[in-house]
N, C-alpha and C. Protein backbone atom coordinates (compact mmCIF):
# COMPACT_ATOMS: atom_id res chain seq x y z
N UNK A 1 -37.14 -127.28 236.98
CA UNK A 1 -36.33 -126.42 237.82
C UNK A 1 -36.91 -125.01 237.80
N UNK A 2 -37.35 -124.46 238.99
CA UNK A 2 -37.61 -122.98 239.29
C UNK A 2 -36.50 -121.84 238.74
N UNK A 3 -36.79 -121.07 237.43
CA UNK A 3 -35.96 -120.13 237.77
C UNK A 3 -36.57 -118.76 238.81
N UNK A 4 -35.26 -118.28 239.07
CA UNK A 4 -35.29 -116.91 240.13
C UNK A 4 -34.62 -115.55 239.51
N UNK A 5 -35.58 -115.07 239.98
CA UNK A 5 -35.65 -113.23 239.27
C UNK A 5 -34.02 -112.93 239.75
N UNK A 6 -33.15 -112.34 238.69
CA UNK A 6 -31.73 -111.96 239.03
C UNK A 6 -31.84 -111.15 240.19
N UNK A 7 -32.85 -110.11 240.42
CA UNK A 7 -32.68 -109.29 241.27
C UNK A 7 -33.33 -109.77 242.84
N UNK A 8 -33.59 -110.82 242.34
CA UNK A 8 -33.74 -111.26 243.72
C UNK A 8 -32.46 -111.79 244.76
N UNK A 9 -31.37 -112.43 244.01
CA UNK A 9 -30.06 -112.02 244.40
C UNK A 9 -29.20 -111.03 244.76
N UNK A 10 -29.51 -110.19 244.08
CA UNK A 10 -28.60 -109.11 244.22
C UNK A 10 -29.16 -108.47 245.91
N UNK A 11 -28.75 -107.43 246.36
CA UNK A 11 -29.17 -106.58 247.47
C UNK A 11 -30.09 -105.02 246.74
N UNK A 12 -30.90 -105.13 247.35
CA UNK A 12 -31.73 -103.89 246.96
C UNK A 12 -32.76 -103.84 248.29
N UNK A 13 -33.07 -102.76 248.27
CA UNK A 13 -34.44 -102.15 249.34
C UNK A 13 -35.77 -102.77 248.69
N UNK A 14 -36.27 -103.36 249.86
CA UNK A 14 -37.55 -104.16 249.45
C UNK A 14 -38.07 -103.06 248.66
N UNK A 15 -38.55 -101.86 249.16
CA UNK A 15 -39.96 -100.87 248.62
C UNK A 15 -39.33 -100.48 247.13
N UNK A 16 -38.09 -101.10 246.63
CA UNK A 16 -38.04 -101.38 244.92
C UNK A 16 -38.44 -101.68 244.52
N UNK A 17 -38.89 -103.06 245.36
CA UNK A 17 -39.85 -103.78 244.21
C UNK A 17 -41.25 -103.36 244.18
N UNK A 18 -41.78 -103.39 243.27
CA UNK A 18 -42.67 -102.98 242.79
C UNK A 18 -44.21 -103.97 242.64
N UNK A 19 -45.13 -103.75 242.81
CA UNK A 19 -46.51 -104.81 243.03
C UNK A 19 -47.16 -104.62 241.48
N UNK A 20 -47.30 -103.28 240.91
CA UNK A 20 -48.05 -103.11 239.41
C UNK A 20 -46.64 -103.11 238.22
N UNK A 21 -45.74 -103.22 238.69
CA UNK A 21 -45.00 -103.42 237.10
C UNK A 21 -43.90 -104.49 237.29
N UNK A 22 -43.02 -104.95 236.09
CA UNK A 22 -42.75 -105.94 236.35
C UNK A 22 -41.15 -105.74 236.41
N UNK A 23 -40.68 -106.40 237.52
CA UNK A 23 -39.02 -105.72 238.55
C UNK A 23 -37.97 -106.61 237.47
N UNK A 24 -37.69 -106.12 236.81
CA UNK A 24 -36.14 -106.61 236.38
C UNK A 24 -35.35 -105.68 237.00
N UNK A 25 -34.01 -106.52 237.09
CA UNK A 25 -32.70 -106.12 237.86
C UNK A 25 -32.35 -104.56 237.78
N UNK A 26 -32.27 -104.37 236.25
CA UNK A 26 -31.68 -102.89 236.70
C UNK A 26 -33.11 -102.00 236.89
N UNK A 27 -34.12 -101.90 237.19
CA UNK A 27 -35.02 -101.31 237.44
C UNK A 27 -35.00 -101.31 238.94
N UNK A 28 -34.93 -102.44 239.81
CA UNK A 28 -35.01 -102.51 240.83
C UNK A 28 -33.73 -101.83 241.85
N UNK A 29 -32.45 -102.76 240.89
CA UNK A 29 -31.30 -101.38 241.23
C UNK A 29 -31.31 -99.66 241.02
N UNK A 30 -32.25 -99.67 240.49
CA UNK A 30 -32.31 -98.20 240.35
C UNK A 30 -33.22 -96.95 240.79
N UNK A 31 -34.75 -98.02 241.05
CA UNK A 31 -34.94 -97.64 242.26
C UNK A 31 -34.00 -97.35 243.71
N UNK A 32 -33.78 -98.91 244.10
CA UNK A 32 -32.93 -98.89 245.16
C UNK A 32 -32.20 -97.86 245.37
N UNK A 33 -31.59 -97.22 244.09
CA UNK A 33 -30.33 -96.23 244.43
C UNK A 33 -30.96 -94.74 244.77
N UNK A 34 -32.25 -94.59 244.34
CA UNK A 34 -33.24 -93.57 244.24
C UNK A 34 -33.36 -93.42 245.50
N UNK A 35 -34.25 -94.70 245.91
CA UNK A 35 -34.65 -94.35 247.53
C UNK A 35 -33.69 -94.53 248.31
N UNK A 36 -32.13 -94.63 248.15
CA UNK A 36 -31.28 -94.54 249.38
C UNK A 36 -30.83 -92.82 249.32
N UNK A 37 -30.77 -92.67 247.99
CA UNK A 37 -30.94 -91.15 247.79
C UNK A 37 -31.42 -90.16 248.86
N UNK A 38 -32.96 -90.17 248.36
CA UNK A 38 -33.57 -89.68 249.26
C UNK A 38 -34.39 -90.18 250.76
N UNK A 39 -33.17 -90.98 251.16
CA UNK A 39 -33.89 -91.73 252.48
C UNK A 39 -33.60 -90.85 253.68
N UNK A 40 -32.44 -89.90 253.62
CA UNK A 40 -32.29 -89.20 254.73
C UNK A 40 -33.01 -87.82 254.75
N UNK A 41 -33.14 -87.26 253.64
CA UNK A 41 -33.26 -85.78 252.90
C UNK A 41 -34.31 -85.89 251.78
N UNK A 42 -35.38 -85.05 251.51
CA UNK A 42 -35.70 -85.19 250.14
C UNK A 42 -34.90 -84.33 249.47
N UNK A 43 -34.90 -84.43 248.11
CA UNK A 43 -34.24 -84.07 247.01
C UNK A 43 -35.20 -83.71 245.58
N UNK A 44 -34.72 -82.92 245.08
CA UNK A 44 -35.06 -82.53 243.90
C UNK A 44 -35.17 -83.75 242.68
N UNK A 45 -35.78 -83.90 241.51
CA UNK A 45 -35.36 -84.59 240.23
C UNK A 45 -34.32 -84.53 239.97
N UNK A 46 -33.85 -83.13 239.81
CA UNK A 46 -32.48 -82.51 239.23
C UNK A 46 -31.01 -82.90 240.20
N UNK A 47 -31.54 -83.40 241.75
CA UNK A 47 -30.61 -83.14 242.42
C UNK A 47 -29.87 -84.71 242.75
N UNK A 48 -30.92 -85.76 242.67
CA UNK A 48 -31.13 -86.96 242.31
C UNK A 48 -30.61 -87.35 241.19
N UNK A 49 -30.98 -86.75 240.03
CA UNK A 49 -30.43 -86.92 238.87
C UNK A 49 -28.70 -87.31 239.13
N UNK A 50 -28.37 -85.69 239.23
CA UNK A 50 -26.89 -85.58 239.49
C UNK A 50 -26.02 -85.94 240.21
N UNK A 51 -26.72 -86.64 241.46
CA UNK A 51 -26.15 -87.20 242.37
C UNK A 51 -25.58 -88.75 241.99
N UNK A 52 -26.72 -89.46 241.42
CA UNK A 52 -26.88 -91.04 241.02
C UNK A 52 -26.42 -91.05 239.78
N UNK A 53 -26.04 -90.11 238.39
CA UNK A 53 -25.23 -90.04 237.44
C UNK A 53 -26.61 -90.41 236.36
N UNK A 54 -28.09 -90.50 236.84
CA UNK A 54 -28.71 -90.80 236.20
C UNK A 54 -29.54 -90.07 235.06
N UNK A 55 -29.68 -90.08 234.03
CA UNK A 55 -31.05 -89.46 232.90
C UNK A 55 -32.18 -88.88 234.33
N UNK A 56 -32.65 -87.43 234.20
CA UNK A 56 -33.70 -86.77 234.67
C UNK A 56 -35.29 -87.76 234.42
N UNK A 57 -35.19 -88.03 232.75
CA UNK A 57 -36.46 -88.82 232.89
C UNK A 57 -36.53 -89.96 233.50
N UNK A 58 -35.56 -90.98 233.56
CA UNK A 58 -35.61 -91.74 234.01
C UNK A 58 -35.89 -91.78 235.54
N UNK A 59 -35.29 -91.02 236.51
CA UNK A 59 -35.63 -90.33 237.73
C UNK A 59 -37.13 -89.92 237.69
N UNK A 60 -37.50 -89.42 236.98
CA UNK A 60 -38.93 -89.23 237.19
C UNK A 60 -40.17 -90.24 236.56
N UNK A 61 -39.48 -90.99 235.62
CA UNK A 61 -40.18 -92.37 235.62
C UNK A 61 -40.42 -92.84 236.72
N UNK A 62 -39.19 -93.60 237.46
CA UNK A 62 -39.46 -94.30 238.65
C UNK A 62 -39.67 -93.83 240.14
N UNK A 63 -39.35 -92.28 240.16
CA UNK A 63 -40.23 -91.60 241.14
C UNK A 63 -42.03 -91.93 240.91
N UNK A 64 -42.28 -91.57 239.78
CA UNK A 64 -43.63 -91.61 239.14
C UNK A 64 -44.55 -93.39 239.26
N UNK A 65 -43.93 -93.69 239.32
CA UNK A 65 -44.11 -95.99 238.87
C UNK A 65 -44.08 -95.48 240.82
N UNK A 66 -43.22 -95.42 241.66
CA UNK A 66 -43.21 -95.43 243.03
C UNK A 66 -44.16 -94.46 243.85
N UNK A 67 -44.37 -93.72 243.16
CA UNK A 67 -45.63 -92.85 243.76
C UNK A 67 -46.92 -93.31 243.91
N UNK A 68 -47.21 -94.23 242.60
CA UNK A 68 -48.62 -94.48 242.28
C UNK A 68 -48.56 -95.73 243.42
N UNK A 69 -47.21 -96.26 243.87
CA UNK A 69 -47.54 -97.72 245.09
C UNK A 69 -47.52 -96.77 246.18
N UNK A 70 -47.00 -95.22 246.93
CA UNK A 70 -47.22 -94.73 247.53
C UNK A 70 -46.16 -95.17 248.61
N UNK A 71 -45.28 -95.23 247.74
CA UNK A 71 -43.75 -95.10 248.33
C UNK A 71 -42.93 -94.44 248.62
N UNK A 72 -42.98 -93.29 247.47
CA UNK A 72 -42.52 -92.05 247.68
C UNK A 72 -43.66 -90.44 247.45
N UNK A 73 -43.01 -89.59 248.02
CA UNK A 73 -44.22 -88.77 247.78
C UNK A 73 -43.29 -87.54 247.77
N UNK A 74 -43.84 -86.36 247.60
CA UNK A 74 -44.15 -84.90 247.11
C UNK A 74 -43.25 -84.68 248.51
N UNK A 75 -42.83 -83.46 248.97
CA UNK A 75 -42.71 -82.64 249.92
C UNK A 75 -43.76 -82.02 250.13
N UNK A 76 -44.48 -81.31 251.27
CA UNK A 76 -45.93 -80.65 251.52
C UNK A 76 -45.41 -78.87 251.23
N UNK A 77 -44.24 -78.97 252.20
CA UNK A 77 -43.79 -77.99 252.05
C UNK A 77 -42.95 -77.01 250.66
N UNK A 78 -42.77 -77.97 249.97
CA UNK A 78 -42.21 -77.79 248.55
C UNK A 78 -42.37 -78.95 247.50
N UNK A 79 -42.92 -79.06 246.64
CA UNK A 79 -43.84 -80.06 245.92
C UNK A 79 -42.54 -80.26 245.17
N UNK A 80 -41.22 -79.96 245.05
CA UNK A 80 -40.10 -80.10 243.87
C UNK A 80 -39.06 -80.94 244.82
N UNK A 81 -39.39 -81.27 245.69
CA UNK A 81 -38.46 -82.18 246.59
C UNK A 81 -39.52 -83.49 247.08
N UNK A 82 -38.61 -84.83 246.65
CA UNK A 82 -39.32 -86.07 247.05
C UNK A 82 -38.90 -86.49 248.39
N UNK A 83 -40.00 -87.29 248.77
CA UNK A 83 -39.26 -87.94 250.26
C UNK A 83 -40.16 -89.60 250.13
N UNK A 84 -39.19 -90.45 251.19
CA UNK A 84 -39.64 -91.52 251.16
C UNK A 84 -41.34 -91.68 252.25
N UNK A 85 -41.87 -91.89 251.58
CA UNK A 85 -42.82 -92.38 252.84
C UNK A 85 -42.76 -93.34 253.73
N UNK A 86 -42.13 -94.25 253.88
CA UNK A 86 -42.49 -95.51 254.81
C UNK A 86 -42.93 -96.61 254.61
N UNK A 87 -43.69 -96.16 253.44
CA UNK A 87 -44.80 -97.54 253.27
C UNK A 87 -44.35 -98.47 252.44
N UNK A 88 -44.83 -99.67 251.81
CA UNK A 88 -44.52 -100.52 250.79
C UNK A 88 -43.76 -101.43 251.59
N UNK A 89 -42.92 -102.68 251.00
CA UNK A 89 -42.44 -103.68 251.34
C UNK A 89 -41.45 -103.44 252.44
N UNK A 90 -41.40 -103.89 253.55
CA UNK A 90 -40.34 -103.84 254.39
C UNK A 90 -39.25 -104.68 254.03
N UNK A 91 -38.19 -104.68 255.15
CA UNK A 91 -36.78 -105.96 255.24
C UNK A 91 -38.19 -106.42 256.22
N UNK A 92 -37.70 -108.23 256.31
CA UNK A 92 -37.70 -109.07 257.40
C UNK A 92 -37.24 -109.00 258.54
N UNK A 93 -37.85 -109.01 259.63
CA UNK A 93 -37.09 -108.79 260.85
C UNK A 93 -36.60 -110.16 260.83
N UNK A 94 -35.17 -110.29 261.86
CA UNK A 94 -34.89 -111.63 262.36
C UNK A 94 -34.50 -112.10 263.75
């Protein structure tokens, strides 16, 4: 019998998951909550932090793990605010 990754059940934003590290559930939820964060607006570490109730490092862990897939990135205009890029795993169209 195949088992299946918990978080593959749950609902999360594809560009959570991750291609170089390995996605358990609350990692992927917590991305997820990251990039819905900053999906409209970028945001600060600090502002992210406080918003999502989360640890600063931890926010900048997985900003940091999502940068290097080039998921999220820098502001040009202010390097202390993140924004989503676009790229990485989409939804399925149907």
């Amino acid at each position: 019998m195949a088992r299946t990754a918990k978080w593959r059940k749950t609902p999360h934003i594809p560009q959570a998951v991750l291609k170089t590290k390995r996605n358990v559930q609350q990692g992927v939820s917590t991305r997820s909550r990251i990039l819905q964060a900053i999906k409209m607006n970028p945001k600060t570490i600090k502002e992210i932090a406080e918003e999502l109730n989360i640890n600063y490092n931890t926010v900048l862990r997985h900003l940091k793990s999502m940068e290097k897939e080039k998921i999220v990135t820098r502001n040009h205009e202010d390097a202390s605010h993140w924004r989503v890029t676009g790229l990485g795993q989409q939804p399925l169209q149907q």
